[in-house]
PDB file of N, CA and C in Angstrom:
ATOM      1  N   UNK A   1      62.559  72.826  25.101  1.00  0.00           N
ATOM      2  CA  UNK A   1      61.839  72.120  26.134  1.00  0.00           C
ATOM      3  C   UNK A   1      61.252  70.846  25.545  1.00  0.00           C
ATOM      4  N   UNK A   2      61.429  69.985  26.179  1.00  0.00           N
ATOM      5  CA  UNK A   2      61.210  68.655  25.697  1.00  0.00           C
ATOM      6  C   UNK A   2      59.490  68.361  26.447  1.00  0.00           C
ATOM      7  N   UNK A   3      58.856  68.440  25.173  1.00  0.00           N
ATOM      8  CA  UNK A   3      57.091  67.304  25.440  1.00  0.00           C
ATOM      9  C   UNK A   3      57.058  66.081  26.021  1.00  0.00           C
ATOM     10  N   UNK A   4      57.084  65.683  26.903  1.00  0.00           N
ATOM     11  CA  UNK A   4      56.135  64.324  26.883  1.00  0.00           C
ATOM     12  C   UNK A   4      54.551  63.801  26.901  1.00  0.00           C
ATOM     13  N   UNK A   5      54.624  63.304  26.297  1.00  0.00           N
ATOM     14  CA  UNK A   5      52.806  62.580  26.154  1.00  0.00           C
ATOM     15  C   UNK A   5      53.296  61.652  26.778  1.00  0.00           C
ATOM     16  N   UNK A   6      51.679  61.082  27.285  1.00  0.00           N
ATOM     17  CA  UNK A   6      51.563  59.568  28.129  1.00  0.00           C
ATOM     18  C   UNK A   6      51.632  58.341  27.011  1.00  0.00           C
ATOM     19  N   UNK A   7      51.993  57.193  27.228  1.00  0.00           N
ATOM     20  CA  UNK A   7      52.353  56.496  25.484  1.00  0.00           C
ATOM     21  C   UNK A   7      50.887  56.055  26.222  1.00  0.00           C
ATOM     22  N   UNK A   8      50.663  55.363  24.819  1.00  0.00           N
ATOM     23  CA  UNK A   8      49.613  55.104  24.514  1.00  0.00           C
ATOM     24  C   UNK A   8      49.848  53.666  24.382  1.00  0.00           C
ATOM     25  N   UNK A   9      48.303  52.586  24.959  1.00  0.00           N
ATOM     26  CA  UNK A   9      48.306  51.557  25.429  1.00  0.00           C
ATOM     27  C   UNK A   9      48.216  50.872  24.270  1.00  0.00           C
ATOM     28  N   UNK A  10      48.834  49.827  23.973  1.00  0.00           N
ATOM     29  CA  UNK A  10      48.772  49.021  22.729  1.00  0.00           C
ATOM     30  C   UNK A  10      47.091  48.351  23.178  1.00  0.00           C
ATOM     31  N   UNK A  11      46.871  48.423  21.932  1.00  0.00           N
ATOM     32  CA  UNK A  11      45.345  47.599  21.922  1.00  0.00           C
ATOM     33  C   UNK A  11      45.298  46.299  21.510  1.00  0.00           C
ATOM     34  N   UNK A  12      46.185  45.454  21.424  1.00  0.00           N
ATOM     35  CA  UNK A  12      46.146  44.198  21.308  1.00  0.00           C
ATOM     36  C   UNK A  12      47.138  43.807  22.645  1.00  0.00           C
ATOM     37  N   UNK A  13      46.083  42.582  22.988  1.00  0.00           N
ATOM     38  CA  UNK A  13      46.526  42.336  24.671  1.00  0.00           C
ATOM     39  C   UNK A  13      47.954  41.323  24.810  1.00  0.00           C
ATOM     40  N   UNK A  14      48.478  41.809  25.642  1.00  0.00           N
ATOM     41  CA  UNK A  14      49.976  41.232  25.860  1.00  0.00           C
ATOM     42  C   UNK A  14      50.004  40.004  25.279  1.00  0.00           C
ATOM     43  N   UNK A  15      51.057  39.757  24.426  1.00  0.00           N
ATOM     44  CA  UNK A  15      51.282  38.613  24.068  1.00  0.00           C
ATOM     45  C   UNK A  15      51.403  38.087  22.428  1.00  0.00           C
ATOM     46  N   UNK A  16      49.629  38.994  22.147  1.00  0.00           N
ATOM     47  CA  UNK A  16      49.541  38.513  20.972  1.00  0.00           C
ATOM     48  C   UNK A  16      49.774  39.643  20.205  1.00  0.00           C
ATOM     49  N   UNK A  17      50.361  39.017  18.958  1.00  0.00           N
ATOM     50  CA  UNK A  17      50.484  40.194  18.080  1.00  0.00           C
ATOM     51  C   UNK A  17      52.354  40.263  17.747  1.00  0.00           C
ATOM     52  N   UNK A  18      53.038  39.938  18.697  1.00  0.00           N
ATOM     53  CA  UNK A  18      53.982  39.659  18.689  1.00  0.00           C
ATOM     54  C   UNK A  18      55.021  38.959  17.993  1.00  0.00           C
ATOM     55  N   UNK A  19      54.151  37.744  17.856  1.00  0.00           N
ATOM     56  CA  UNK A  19      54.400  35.958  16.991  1.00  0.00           C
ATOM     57  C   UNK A  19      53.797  36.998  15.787  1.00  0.00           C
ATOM     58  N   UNK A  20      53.127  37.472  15.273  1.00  0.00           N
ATOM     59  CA  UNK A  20      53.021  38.215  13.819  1.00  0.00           C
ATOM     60  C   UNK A  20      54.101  39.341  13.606  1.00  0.00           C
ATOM     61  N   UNK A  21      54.248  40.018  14.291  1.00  0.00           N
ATOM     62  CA  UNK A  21      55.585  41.154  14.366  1.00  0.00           C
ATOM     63  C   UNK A  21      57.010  40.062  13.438  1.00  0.00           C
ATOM     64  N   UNK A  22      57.232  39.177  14.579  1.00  0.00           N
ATOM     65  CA  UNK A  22      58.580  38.858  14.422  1.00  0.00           C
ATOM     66  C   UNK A  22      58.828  37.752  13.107  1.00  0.00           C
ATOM     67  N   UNK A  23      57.087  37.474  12.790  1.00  0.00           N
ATOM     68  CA  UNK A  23      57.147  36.870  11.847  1.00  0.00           C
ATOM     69  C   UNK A  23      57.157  37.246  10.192  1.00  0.00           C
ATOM     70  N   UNK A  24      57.003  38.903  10.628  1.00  0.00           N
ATOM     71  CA  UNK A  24      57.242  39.361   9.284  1.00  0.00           C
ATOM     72  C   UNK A  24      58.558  40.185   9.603  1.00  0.00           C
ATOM     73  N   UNK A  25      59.119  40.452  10.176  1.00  0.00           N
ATOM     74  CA  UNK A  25      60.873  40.354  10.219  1.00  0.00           C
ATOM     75  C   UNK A  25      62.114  39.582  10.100  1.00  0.00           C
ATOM     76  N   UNK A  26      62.547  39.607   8.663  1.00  0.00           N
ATOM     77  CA  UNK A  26      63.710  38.427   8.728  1.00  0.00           C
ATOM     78  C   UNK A  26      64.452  38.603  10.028  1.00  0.00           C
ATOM     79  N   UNK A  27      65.040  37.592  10.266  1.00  0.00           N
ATOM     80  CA  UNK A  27      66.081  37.776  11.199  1.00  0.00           C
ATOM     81  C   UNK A  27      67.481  37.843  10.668  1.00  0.00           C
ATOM     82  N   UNK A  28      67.665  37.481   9.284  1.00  0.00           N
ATOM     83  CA  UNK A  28      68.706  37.360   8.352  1.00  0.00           C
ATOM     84  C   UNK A  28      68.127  36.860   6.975  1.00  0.00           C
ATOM     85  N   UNK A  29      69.136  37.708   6.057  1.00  0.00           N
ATOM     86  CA  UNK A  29      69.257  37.518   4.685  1.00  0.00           C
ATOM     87  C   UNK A  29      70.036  36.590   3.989  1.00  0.00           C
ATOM     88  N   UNK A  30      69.577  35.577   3.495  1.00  0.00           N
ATOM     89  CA  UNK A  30      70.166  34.686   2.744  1.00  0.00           C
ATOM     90  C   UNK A  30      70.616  35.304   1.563  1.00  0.00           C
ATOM     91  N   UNK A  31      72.050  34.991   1.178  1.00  0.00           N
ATOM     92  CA  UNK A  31      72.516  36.180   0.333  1.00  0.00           C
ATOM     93  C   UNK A  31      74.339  35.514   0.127  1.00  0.00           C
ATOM     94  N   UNK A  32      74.342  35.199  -1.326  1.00  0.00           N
ATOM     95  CA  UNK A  32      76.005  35.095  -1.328  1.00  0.00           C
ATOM     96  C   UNK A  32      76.857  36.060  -0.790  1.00  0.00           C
ATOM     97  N   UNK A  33      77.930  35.499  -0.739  1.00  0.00           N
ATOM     98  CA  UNK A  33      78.701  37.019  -0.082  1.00  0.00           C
ATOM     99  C   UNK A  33      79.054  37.485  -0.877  1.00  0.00           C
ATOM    100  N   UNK A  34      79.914  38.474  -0.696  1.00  0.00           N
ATOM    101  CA  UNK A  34      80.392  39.925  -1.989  1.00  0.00           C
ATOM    102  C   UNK A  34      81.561  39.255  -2.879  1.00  0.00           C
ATOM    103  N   UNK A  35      82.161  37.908  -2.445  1.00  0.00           N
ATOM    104  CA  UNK A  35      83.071  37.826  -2.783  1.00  0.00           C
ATOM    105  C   UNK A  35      83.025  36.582  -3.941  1.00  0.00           C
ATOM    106  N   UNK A  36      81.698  36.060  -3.459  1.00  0.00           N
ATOM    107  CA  UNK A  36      80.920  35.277  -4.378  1.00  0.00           C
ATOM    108  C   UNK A  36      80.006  35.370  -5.548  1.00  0.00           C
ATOM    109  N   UNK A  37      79.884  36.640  -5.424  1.00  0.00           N
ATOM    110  CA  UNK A  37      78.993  37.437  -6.503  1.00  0.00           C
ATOM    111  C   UNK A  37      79.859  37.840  -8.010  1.00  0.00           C
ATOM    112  N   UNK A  38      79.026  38.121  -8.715  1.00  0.00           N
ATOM    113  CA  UNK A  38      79.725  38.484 -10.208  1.00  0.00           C
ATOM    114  C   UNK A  38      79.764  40.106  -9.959  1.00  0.00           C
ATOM    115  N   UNK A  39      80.472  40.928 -11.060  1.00  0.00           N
ATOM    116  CA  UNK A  39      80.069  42.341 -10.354  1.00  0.00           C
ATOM    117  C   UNK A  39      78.727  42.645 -10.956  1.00  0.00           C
ATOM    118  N   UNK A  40      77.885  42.139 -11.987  1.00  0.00           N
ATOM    119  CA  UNK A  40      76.365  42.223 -11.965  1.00  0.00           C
ATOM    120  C   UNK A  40      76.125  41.675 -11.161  1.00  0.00           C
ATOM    121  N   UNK A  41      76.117  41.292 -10.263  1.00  0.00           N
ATOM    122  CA  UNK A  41      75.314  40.676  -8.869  1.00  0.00           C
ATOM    123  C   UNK A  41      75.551  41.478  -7.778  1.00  0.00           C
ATOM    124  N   UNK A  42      76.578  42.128  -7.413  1.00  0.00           N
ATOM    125  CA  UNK A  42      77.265  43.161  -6.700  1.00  0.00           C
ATOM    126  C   UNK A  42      76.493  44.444  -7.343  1.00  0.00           C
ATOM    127  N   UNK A  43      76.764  45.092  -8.310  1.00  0.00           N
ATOM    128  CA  UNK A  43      76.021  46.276  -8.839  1.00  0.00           C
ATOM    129  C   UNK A  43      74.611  46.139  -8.317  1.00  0.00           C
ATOM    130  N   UNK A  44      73.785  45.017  -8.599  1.00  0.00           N
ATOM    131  CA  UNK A  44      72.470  44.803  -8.539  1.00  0.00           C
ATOM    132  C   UNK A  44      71.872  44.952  -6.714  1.00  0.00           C
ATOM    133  N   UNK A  45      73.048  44.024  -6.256  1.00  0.00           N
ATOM    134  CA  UNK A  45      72.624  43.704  -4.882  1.00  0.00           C
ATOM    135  C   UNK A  45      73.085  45.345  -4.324  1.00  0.00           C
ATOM    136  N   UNK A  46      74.050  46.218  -4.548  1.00  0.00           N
ATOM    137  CA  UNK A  46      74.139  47.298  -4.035  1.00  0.00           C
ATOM    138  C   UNK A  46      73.283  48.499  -4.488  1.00  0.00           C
ATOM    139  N   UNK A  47      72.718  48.645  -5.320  1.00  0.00           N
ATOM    140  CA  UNK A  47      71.527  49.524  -5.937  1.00  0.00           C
ATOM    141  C   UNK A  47      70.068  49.101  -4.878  1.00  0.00           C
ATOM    142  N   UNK A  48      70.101  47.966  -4.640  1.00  0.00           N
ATOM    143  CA  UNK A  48      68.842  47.411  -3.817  1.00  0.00           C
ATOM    144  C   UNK A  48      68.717  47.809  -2.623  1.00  0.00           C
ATOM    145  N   UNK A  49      70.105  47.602  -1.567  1.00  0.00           N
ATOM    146  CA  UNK A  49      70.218  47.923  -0.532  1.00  0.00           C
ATOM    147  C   UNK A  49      70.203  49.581  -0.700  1.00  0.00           C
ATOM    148  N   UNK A  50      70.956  50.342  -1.280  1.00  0.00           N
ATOM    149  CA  UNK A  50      71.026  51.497  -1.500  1.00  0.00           C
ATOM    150  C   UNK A  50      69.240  52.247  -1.335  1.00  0.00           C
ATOM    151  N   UNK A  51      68.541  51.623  -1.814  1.00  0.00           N
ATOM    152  CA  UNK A  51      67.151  51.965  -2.491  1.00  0.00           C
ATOM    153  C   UNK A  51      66.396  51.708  -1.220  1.00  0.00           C
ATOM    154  N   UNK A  52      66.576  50.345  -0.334  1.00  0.00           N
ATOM    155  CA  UNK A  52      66.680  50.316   0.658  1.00  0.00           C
ATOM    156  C   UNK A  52      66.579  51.643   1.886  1.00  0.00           C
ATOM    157  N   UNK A  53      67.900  51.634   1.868  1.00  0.00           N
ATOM    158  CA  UNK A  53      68.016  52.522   2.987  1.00  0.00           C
ATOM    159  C   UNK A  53      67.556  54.155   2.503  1.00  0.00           C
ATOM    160  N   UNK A  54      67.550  54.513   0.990  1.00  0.00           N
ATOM    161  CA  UNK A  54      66.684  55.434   0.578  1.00  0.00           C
ATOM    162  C   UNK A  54      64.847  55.564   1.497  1.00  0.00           C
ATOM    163  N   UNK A  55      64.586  54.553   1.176  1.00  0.00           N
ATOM    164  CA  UNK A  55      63.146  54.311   1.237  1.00  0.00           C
ATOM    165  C   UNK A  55      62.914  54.418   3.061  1.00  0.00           C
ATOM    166  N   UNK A  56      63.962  53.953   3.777  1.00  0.00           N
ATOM    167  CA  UNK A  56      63.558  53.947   5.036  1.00  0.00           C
ATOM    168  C   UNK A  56      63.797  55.670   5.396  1.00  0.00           C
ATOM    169  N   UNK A  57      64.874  55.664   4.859  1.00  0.00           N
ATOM    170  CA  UNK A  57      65.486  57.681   5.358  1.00  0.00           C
ATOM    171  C   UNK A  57      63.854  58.241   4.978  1.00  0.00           C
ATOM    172  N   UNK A  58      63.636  58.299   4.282  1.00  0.00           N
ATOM    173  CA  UNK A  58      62.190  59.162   3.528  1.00  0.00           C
ATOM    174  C   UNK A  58      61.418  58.693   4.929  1.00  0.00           C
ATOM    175  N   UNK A  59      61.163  57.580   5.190  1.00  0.00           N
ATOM    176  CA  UNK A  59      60.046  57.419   6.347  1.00  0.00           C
ATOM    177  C   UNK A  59      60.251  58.188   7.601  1.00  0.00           C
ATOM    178  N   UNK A  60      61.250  57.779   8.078  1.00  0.00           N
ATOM    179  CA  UNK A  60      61.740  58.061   9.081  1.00  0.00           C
ATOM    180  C   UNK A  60      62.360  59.641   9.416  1.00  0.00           C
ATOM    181  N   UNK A  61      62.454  60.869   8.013  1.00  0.00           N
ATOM    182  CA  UNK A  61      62.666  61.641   7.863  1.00  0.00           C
ATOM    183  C   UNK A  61      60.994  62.109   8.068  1.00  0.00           C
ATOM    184  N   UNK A  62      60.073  61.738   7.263  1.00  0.00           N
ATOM    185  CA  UNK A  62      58.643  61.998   7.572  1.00  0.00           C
ATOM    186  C   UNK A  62      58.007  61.658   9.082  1.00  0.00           C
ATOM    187  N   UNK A  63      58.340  60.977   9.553  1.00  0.00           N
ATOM    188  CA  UNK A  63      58.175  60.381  10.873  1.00  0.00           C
ATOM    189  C   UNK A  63      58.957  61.647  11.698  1.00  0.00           C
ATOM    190  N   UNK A  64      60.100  61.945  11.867  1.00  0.00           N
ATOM    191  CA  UNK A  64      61.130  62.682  12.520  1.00  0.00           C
ATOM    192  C   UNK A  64      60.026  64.733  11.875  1.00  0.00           C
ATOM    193  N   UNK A  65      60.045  64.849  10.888  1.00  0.00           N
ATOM    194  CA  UNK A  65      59.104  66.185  10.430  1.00  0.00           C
ATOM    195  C   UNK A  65      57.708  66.163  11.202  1.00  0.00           C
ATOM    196  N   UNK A  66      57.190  65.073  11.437  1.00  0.00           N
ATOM    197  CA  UNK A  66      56.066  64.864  11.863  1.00  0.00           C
ATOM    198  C   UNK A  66      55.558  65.499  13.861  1.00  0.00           C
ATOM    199  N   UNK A  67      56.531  64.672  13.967  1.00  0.00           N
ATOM    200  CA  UNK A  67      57.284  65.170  15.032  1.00  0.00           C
ATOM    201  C   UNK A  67      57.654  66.289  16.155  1.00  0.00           C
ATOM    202  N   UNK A  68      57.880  67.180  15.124  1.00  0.00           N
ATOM    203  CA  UNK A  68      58.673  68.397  14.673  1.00  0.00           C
ATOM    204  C   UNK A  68      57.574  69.423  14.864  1.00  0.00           C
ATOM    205  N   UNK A  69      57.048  69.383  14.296  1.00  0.00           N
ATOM    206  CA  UNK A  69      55.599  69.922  13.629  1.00  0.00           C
ATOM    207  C   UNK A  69      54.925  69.835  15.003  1.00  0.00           C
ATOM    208  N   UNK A  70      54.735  69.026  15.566  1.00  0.00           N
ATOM    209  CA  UNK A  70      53.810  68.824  16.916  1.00  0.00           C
ATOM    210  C   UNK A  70      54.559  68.984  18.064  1.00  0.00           C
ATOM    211  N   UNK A  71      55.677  69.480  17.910  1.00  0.00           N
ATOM    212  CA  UNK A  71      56.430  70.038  19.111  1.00  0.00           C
ATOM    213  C   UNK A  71      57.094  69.099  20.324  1.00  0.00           C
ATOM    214  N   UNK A  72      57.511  67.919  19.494  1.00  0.00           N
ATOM    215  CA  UNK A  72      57.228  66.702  20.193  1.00  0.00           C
ATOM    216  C   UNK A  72      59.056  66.571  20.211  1.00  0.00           C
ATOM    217  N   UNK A  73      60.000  66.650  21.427  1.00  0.00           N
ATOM    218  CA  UNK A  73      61.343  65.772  20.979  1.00  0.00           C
ATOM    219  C   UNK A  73      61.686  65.545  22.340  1.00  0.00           C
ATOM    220  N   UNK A  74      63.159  64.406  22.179  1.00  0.00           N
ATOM    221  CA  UNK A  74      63.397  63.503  22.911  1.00  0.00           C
ATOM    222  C   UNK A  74      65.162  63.266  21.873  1.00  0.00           C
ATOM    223  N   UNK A  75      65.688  62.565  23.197  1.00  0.00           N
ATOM    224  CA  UNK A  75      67.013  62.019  22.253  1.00  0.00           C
ATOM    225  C   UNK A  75      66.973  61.175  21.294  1.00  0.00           C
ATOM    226  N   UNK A  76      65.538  60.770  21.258  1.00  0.00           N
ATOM    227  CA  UNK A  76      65.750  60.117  20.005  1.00  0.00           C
ATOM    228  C   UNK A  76      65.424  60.716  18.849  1.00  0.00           C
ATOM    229  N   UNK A  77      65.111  61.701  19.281  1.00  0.00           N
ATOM    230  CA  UNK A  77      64.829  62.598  17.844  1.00  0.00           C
ATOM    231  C   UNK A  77      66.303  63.133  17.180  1.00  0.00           C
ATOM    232  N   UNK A  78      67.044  63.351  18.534  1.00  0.00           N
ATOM    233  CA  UNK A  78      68.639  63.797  17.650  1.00  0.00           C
ATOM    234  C   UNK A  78      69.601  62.512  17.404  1.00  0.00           C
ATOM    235  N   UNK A  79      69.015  61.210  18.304  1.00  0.00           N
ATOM    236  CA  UNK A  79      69.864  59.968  17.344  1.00  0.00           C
ATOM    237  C   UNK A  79      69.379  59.645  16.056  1.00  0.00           C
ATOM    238  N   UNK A  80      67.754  59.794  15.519  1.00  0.00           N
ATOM    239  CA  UNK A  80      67.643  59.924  14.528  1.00  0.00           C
ATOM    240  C   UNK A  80      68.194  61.013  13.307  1.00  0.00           C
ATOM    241  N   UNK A  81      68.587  62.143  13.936  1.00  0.00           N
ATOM    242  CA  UNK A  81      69.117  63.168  13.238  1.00  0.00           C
ATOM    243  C   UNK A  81      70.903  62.397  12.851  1.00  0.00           C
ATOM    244  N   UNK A  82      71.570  62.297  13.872  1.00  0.00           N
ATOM    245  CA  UNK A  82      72.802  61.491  13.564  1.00  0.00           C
ATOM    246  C   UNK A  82      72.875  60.491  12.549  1.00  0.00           C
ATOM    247  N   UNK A  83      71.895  59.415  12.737  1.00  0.00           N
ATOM    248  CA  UNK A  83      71.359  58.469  11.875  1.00  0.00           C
ATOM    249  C   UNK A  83      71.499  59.090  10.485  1.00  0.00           C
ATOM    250  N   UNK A  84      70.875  59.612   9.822  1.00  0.00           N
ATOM    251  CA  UNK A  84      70.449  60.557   8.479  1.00  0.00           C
ATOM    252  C   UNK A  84      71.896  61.208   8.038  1.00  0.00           C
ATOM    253  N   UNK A  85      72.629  61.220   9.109  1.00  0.00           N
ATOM    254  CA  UNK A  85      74.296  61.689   8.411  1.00  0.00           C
ATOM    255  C   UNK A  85      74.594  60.684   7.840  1.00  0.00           C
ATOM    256  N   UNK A  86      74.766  59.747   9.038  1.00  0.00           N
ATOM    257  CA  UNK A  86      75.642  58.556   8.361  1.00  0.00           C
ATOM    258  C   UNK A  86      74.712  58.051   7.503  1.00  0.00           C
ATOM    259  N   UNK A  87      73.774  57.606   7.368  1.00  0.00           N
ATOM    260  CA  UNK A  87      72.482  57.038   6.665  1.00  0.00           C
ATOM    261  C   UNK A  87      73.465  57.629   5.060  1.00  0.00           C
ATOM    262  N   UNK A  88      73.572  59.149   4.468  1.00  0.00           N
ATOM    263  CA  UNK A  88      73.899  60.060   3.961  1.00  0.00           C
ATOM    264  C   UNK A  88      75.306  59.238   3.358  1.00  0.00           C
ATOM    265  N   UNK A  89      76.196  59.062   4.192  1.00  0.00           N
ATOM    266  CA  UNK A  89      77.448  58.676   3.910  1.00  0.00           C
ATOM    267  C   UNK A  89      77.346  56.850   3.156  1.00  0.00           C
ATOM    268  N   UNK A  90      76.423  56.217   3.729  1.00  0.00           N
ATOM    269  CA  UNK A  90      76.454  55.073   3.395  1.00  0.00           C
ATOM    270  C   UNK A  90      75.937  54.784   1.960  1.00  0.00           C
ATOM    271  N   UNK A  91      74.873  55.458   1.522  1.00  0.00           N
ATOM    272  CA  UNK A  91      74.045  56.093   0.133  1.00  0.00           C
ATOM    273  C   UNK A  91      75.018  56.178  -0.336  1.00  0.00           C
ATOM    274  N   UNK A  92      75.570  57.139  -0.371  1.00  0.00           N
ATOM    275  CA  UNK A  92      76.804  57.779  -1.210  1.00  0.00           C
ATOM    276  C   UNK A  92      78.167  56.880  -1.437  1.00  0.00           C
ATOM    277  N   UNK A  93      78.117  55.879  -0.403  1.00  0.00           N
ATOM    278  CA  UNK A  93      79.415  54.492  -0.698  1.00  0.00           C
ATOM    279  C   UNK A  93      79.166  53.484  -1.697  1.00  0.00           C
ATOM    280  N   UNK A  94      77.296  53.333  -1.523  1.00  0.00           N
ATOM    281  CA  UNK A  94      77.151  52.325  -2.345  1.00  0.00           C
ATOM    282  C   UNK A  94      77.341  52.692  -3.516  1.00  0.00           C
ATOM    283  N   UNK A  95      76.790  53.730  -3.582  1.00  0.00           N
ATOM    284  CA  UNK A  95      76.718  54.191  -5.416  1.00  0.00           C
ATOM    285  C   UNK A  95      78.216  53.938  -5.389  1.00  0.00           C
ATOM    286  N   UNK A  96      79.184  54.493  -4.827  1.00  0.00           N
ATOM    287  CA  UNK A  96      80.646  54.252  -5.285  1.00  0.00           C
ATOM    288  C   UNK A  96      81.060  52.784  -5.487  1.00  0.00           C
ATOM    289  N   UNK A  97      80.217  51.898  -4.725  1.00  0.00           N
ATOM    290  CA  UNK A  97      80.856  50.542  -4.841  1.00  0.00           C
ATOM    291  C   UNK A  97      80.102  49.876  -5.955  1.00  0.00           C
ATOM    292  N   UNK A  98      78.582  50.461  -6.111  1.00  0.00           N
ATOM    293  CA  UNK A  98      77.977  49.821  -7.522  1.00  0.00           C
ATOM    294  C   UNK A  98      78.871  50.465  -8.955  1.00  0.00           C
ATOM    295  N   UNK A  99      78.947  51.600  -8.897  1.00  0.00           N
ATOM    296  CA  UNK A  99      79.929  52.218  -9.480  1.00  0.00           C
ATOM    297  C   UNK A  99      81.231  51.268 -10.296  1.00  0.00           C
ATOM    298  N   UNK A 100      81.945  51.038  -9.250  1.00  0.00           N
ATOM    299  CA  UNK A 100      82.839  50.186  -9.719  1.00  0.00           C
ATOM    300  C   UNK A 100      82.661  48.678  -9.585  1.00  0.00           C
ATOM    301  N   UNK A 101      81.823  48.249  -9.388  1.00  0.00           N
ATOM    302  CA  UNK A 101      81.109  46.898  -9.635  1.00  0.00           C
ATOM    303  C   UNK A 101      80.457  46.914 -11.097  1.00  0.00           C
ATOM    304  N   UNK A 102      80.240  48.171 -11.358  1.00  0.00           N
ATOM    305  CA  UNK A 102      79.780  47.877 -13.069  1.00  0.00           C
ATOM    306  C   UNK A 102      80.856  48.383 -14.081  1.00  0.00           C
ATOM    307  N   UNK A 103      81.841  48.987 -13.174  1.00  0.00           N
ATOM    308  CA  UNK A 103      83.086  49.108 -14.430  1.00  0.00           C
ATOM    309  C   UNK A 103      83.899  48.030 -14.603  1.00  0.00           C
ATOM    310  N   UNK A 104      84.121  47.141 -13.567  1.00  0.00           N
ATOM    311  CA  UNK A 104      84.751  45.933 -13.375  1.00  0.00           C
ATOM    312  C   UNK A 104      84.109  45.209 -14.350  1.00  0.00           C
ATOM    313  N   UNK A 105      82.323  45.056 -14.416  1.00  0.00           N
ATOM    314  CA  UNK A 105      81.948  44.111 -15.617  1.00  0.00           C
ATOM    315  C   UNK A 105      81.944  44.477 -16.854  1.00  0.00           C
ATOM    316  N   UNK A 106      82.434  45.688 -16.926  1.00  0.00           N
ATOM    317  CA  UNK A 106      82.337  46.314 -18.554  1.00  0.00           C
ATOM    318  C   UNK A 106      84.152  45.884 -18.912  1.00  0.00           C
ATOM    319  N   UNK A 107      85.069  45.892 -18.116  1.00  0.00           N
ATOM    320  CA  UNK A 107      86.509  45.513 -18.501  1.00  0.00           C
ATOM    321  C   UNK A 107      86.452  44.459 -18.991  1.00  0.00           C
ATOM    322  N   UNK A 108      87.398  44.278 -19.992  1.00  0.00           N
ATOM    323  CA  UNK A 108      87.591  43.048 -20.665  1.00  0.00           C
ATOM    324  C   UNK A 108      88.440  41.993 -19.795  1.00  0.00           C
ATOM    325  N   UNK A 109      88.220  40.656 -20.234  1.00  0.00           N
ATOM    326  CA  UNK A 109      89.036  39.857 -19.287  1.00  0.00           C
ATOM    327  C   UNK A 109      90.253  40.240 -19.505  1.00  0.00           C
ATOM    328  N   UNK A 110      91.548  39.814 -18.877  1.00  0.00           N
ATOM    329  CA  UNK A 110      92.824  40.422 -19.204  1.00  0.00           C
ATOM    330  C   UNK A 110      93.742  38.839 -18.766  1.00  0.00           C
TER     331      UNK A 110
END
């Protein structure tokens, strides 16, 4: 059986607060591409993102338990569950692609 609570009224009045939101959200990453990178730059830049999406799963896994606990769900509680698979699969690519981004820099030139 699915809970609903009444949401709760944001306390900062329409409008403001917003222009600070979007201002601490890139909208994009300035960032060579993969193809421009050395594979230490590739290793590096994929350990980051990796660590990345580590750090958000943990929140959002605590957020989603939290949840849980208070008897609280909705479909977004099982798109977040979907999320955490693939989330799962993508973890597990990078390491494969940092992986061979640092065996590539350990080969000798040829």
């Amino acid at each position: 059986m699915t809970q609903h609570r009444p949401r709760r009224r944001s306390r900062t009045p329409p409008g403001r607060g917003d222009d600070m939101i979007q201002a601490a959200r890139p909208t994009s990453i300035e960032r060579k591409s993969l193809r421009e990178m050395t594979p230490a730059e590739r290793a590096d830049w994929y350990t980051e993102q990796r660590a990345e999406l580590e750090d958000f799963c943990s929140y959002a896994q605590s957020w989603a338990k939290g949840r849980e606990r208070r008897g609280i769900q909705n479909e977004n509680d099982d798109r977040y569950q979907q999320f955490f698979i693939m989330a799962a699969d993508l973890i597990g690519g990078l390491e494969e692609l940092r992986q061979e981004a640092a065996a590539e820099e350990d080969r000798p030139d040829e």
